[in-house]
N, C-alpha and C. Protein backbone atom coordinates (compact mmCIF):
# COMPACT_ATOMS: atom_id res chain seq x y z
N UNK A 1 23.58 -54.38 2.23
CA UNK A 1 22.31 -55.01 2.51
C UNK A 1 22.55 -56.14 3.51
N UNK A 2 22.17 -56.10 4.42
CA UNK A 2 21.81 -57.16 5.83
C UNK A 2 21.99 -58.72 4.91
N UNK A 3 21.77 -59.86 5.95
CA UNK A 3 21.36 -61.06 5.46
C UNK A 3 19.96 -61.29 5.38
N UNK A 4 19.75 -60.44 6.41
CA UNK A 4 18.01 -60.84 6.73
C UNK A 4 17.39 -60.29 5.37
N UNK A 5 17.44 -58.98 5.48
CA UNK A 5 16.80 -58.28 4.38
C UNK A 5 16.98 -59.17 2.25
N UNK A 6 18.13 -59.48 2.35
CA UNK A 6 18.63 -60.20 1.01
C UNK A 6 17.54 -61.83 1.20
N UNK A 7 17.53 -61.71 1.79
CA UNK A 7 17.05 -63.44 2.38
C UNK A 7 15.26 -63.03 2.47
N UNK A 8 15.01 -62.49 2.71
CA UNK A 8 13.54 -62.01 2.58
C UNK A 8 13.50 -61.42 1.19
N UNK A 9 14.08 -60.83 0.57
CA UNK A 9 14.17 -60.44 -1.03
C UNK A 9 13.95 -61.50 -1.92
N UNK A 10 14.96 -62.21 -0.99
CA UNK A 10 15.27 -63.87 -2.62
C UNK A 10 14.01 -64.48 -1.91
N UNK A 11 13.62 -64.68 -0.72
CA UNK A 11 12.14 -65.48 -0.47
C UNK A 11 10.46 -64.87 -1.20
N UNK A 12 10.94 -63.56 -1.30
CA UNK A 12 9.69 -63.06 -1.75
C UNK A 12 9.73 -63.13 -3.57
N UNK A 13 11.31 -63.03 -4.22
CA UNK A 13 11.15 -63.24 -5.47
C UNK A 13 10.58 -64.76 -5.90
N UNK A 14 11.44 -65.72 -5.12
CA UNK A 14 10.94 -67.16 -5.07
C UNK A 14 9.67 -67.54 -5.17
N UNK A 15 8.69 -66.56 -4.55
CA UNK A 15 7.60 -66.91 -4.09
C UNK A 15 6.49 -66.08 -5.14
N UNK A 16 7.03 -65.08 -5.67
CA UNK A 16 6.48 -64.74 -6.61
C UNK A 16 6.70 -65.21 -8.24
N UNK A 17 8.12 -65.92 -8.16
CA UNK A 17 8.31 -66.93 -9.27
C UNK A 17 7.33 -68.10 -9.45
N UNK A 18 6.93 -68.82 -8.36
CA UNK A 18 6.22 -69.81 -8.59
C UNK A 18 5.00 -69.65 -8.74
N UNK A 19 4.45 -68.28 -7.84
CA UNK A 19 2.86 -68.05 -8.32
C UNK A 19 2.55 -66.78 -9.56
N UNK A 20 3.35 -65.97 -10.21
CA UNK A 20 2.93 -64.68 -10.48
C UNK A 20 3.81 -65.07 -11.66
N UNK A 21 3.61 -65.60 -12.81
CA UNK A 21 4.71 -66.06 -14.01
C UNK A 21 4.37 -64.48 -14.86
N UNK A 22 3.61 -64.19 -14.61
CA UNK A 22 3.16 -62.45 -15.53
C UNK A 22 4.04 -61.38 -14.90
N UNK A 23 4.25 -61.45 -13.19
CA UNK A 23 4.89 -60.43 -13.15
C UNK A 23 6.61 -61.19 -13.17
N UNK A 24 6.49 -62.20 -13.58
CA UNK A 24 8.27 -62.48 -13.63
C UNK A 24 8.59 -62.39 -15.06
N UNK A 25 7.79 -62.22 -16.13
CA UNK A 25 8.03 -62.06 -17.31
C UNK A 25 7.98 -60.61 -17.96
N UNK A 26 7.55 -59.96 -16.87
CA UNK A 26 7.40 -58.06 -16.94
C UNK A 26 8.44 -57.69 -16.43
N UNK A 27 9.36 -58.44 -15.12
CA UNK A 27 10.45 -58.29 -14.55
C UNK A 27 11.57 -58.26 -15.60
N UNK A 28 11.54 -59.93 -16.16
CA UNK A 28 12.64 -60.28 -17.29
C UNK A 28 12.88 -59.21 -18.09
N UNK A 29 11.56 -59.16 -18.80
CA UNK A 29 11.48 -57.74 -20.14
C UNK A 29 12.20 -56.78 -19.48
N UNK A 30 11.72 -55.79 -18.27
CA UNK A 30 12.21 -54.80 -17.90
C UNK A 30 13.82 -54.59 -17.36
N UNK A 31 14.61 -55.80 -17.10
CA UNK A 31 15.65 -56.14 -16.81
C UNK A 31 16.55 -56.35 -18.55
N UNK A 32 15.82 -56.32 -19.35
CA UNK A 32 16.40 -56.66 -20.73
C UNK A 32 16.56 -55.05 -20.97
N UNK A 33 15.03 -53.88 -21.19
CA UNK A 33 15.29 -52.23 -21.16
C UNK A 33 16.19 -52.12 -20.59
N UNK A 34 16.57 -52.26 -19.33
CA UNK A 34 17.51 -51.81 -18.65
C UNK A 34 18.96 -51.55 -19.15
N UNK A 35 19.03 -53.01 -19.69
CA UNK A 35 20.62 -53.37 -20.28
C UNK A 35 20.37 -52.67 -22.02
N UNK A 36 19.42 -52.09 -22.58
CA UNK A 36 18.97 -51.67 -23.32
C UNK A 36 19.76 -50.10 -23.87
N UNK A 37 18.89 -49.72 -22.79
CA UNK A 37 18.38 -48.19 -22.11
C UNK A 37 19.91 -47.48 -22.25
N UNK A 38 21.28 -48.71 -21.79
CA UNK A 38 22.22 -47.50 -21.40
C UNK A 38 22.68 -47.43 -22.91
N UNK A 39 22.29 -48.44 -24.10
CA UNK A 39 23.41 -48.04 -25.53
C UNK A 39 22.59 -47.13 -26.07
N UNK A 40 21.33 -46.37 -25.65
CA UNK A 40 20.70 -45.36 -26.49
C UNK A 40 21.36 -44.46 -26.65
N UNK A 41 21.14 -42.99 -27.30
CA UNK A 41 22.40 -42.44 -27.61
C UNK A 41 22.00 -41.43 -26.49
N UNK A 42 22.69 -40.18 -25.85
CA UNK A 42 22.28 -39.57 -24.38
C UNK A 42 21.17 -38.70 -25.01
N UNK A 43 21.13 -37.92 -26.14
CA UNK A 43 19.86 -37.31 -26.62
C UNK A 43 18.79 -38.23 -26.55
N UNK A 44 18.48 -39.04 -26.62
CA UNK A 44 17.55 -39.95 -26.95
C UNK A 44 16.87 -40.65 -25.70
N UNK A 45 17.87 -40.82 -24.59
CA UNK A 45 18.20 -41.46 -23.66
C UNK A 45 17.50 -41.01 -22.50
N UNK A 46 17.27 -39.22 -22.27
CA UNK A 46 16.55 -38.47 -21.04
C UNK A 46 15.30 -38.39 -21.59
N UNK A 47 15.38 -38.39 -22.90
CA UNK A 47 13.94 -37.83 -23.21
C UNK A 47 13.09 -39.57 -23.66
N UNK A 48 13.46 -39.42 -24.46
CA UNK A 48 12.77 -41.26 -25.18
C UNK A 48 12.54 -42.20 -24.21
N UNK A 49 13.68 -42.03 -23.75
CA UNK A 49 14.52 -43.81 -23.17
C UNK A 49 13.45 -44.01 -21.82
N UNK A 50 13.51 -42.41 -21.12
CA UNK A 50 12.83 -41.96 -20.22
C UNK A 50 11.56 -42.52 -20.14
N UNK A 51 11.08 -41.95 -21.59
CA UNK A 51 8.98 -42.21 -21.53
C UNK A 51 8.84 -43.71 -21.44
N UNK A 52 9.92 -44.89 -21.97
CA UNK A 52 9.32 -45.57 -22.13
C UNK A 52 9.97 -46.45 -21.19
N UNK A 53 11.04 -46.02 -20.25
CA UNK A 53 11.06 -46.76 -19.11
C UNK A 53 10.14 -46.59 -18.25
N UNK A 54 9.40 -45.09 -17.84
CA UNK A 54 8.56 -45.16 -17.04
C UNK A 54 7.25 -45.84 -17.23
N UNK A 55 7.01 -46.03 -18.91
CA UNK A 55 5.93 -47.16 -19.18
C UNK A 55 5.81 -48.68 -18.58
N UNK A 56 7.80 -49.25 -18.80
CA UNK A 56 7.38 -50.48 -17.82
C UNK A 56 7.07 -50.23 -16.60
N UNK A 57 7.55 -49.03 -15.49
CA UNK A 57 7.06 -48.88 -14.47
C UNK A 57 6.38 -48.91 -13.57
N UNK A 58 5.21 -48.20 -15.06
CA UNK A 58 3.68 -48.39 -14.75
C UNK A 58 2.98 -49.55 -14.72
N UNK A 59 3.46 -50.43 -15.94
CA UNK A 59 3.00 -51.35 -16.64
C UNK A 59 3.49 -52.69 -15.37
N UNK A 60 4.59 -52.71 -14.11
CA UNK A 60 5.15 -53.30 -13.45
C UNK A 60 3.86 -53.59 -12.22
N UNK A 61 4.22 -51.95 -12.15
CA UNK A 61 2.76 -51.65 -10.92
C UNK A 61 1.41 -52.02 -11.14
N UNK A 62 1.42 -51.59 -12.51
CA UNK A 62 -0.43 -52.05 -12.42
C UNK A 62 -0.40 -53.51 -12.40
N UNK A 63 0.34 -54.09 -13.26
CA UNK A 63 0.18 -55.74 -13.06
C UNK A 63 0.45 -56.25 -11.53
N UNK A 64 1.33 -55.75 -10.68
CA UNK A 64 1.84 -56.00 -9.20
C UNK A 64 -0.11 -56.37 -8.44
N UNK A 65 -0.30 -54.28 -9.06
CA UNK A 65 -1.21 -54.29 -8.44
C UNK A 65 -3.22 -55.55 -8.75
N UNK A 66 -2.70 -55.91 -9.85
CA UNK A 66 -3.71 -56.40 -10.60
C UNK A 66 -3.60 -57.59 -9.75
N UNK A 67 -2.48 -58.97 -9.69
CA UNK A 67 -2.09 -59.85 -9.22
C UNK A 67 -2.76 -59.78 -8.13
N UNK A 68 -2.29 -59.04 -7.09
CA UNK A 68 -2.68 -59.04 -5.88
C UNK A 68 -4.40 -57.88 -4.83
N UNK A 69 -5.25 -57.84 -6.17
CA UNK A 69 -6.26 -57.05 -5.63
C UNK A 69 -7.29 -57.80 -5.51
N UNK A 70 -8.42 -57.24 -5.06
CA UNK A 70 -9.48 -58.20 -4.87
C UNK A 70 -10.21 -58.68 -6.26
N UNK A 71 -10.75 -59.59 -6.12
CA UNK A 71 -11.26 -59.95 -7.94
C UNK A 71 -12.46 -59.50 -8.42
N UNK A 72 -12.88 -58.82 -8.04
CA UNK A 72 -13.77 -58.04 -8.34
C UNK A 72 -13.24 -56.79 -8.92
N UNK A 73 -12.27 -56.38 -8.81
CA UNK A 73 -11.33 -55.14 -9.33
C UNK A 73 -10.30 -55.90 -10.52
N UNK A 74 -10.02 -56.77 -10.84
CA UNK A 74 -9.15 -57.38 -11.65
C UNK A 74 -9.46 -56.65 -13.02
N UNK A 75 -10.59 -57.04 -13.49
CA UNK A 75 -10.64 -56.63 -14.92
C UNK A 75 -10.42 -55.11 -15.14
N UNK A 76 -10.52 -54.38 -14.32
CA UNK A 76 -10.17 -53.06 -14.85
C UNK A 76 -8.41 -52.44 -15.02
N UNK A 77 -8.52 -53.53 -13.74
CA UNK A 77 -6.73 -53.36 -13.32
C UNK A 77 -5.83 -54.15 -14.60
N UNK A 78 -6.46 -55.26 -15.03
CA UNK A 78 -6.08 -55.97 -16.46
C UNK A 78 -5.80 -55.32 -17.51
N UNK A 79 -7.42 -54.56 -17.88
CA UNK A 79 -7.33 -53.97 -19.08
C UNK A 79 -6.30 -52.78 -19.11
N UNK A 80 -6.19 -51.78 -17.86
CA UNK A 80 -4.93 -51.14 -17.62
C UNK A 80 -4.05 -51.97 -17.88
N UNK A 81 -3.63 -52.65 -18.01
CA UNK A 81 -2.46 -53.29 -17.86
C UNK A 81 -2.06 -53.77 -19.59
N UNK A 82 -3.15 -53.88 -20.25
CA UNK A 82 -3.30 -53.89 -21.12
C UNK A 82 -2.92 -52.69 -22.34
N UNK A 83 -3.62 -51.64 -21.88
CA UNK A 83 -3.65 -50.41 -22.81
C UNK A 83 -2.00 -49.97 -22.43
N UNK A 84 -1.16 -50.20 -21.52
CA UNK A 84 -0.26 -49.83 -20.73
C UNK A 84 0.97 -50.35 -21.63
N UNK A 85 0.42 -52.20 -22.11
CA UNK A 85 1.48 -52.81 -22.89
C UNK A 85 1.68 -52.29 -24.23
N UNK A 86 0.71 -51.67 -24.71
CA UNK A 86 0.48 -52.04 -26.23
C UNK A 86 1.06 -50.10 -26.00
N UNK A 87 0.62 -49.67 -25.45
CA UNK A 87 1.86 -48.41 -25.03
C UNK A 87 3.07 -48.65 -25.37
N UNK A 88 3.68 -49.18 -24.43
CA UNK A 88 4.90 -50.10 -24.43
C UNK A 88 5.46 -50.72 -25.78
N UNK A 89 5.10 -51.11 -26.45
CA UNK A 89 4.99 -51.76 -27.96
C UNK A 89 5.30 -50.88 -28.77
N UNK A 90 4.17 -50.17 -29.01
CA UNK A 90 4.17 -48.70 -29.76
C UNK A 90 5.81 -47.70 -29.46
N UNK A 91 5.61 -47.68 -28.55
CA UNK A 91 6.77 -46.93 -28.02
C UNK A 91 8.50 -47.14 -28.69
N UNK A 92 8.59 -49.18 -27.83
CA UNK A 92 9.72 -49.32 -28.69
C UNK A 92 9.73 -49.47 -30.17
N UNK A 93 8.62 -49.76 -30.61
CA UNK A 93 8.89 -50.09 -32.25
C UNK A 93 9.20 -48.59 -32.93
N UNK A 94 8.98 -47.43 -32.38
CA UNK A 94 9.31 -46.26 -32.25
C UNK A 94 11.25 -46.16 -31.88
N UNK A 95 11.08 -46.22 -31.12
CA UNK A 95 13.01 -46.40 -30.78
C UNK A 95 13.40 -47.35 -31.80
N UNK A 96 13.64 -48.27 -31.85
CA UNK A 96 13.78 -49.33 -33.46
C UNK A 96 13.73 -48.39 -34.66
N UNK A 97 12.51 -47.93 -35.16
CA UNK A 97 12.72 -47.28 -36.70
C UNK A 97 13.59 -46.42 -35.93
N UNK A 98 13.60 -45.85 -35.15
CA UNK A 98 14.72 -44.51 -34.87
C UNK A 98 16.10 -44.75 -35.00
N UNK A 99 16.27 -45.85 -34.65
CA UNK A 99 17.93 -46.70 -34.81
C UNK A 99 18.44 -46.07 -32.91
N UNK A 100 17.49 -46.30 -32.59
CA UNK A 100 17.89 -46.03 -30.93
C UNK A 100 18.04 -47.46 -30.39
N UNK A 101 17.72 -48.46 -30.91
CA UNK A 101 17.92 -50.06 -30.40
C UNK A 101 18.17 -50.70 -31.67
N UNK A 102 19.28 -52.02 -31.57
CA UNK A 102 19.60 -52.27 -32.57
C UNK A 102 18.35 -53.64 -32.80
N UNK A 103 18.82 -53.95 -34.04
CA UNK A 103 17.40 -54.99 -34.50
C UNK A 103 17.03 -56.48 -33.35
N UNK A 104 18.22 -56.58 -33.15
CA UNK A 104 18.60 -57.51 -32.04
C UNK A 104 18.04 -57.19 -30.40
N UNK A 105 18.41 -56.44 -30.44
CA UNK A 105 17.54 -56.04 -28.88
C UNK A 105 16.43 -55.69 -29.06
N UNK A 106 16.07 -55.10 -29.68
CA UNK A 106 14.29 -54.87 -30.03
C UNK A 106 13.72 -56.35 -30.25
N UNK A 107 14.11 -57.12 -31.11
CA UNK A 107 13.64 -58.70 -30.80
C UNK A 107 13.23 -59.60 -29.93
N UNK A 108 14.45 -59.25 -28.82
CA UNK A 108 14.33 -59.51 -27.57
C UNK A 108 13.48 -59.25 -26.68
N UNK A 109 13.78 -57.78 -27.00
CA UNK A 109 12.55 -57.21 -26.42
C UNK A 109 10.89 -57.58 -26.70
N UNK A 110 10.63 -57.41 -27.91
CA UNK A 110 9.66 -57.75 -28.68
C UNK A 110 8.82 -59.42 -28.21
N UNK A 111 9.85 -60.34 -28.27
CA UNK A 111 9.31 -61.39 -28.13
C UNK A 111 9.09 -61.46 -26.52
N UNK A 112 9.77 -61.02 -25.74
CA UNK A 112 9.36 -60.81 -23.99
C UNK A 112 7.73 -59.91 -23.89
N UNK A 113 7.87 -59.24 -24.46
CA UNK A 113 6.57 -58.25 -24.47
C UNK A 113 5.52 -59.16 -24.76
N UNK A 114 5.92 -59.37 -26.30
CA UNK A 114 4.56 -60.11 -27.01
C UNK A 114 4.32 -61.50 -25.55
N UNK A 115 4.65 -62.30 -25.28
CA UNK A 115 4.89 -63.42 -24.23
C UNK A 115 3.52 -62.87 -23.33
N UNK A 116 4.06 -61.57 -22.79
CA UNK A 116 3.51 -61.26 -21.33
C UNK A 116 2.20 -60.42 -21.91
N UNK A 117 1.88 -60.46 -23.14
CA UNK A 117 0.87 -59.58 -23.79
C UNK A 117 -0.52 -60.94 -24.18
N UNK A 118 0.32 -62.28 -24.04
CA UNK A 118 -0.49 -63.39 -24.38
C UNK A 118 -0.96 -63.60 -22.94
N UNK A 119 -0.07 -63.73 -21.88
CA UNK A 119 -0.64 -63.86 -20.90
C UNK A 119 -1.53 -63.00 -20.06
N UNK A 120 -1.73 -61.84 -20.71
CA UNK A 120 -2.22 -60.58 -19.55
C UNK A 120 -3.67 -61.34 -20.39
N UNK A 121 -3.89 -61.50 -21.88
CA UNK A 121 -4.83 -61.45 -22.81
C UNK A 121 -5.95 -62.85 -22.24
N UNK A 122 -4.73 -64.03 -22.16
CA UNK A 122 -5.23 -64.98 -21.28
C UNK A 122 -5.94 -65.08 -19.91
N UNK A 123 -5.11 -64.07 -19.58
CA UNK A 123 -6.12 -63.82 -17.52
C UNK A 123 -6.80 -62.58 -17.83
N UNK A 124 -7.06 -61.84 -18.86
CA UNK A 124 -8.40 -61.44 -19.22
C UNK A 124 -9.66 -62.46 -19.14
N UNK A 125 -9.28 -62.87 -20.23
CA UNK A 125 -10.29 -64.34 -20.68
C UNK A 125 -10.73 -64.94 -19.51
N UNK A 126 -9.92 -65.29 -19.15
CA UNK A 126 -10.04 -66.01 -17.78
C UNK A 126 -11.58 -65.04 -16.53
N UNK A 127 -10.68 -64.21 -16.34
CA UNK A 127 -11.60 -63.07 -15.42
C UNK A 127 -12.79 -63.20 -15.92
N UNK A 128 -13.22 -62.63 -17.01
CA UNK A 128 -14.34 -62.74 -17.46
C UNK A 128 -15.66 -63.83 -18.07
N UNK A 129 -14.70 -65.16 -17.91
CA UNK A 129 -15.33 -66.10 -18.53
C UNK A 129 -15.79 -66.78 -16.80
N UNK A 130 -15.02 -66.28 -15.94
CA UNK A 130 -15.44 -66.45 -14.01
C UNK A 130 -16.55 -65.59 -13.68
N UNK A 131 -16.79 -64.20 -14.32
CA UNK A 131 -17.51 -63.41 -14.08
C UNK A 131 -18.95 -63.98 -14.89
N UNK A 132 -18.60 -64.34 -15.84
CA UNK A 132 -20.05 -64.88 -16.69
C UNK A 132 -20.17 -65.84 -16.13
N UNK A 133 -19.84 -67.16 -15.32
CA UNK A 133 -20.19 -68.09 -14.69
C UNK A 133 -20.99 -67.34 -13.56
N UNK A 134 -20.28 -67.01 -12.89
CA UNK A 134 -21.08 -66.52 -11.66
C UNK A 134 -22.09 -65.34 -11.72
N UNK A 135 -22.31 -64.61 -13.13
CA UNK A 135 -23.84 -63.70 -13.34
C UNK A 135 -24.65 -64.87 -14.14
N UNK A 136 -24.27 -65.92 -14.48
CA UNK A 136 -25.10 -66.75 -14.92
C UNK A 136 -25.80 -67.74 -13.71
N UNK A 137 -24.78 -68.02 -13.13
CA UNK A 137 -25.67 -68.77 -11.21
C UNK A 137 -26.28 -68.41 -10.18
N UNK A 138 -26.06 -66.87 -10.24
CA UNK A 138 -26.31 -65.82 -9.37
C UNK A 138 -27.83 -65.49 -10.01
N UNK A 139 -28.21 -65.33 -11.43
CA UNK A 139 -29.57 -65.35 -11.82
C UNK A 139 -30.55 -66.21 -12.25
N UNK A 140 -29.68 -67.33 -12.06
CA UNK A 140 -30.52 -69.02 -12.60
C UNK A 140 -30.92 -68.79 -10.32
N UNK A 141 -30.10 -68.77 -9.76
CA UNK A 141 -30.63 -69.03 -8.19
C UNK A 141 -31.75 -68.32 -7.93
N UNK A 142 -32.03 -66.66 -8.99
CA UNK A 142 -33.14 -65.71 -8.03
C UNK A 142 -34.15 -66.27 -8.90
N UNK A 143 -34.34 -67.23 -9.96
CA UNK A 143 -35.55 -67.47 -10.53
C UNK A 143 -35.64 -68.94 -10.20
N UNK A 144 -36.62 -68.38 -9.41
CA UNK A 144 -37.08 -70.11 -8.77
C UNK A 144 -38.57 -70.93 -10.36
N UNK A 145 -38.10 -72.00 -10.43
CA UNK A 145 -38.31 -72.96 -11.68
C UNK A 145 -40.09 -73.14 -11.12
N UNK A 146 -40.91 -72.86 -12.18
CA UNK A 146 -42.37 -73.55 -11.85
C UNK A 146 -42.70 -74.78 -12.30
N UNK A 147 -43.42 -75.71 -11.45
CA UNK A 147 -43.63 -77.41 -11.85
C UNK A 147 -45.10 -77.17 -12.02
N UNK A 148 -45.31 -78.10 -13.00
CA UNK A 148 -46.61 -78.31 -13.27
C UNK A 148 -47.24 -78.54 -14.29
């Protein structure tokens, strides 16, 4: 890898560290599967390990994509992001009873998830409590007030 290219990598992670704490905590988690993923056992590993890496995948992208879309599209891209985690959840607590992750890494795991499951839940809230401000100003403006 070039300098330039490494140097534009670490500037764009930098830069998404300081504004995007949701997708650096989907990063962390998915960097924890990773180191996860290789003690599964190899049966377990193409097929299991598989479904539920490609869940953070998804779960990477839609939030990437959620972060950075117009806000008027957020809440749908959220709640994806949402149904996506609790996927995700389901999934490993599935590998765990299986004895495919030991109690210790599922913890890890667990508490990274739950983290980024408070925050997706939070910029829900958020979205929508912006959206009710502005259908609440947007219809107080078209009804003009009678004096008299």
């Amino acid at each position: 890898m070039s300098k330039r290219v490494l140097s534009l990598s670490l500037s764009l992670s930098l830069s998404l560290s300081e504004r995007a704490t949701i997708l650096v905590k989907l990063k962390e988690s998915y960097l924890i599967w990773l180191n996860i993923c290789l003690h599964i056992p190899k049966h377990a590993r193409y097929s299991f390990g598989n479904r539920i890496d490609n869940k953070f995948l998804d779960l990477l992208d839609e939030a990437y994509l959620a972060y950075f879309s117009r806000k008027e599209d957020r809440k749908a891209k959220i709640d994806a992001c949402i149904l996506t985690l609790d996927t995700l959840k389901f999934l490993t607590s599935i590998a765990w009873e299986a004895k495919f992750v030991s109690h210790k890494q599922y913890e890890d795991l667990s508490l990274k998830l739950s983290e980024v499951g408070k925050m997706l839940a939070g910029w829900q809230k958020y979205i929508e409590a912006t959206f009710a401000r502005q259908t609440a100003s947007s219809s107080s403006s078209h009804h003009p007030t009678s004096s008299g």
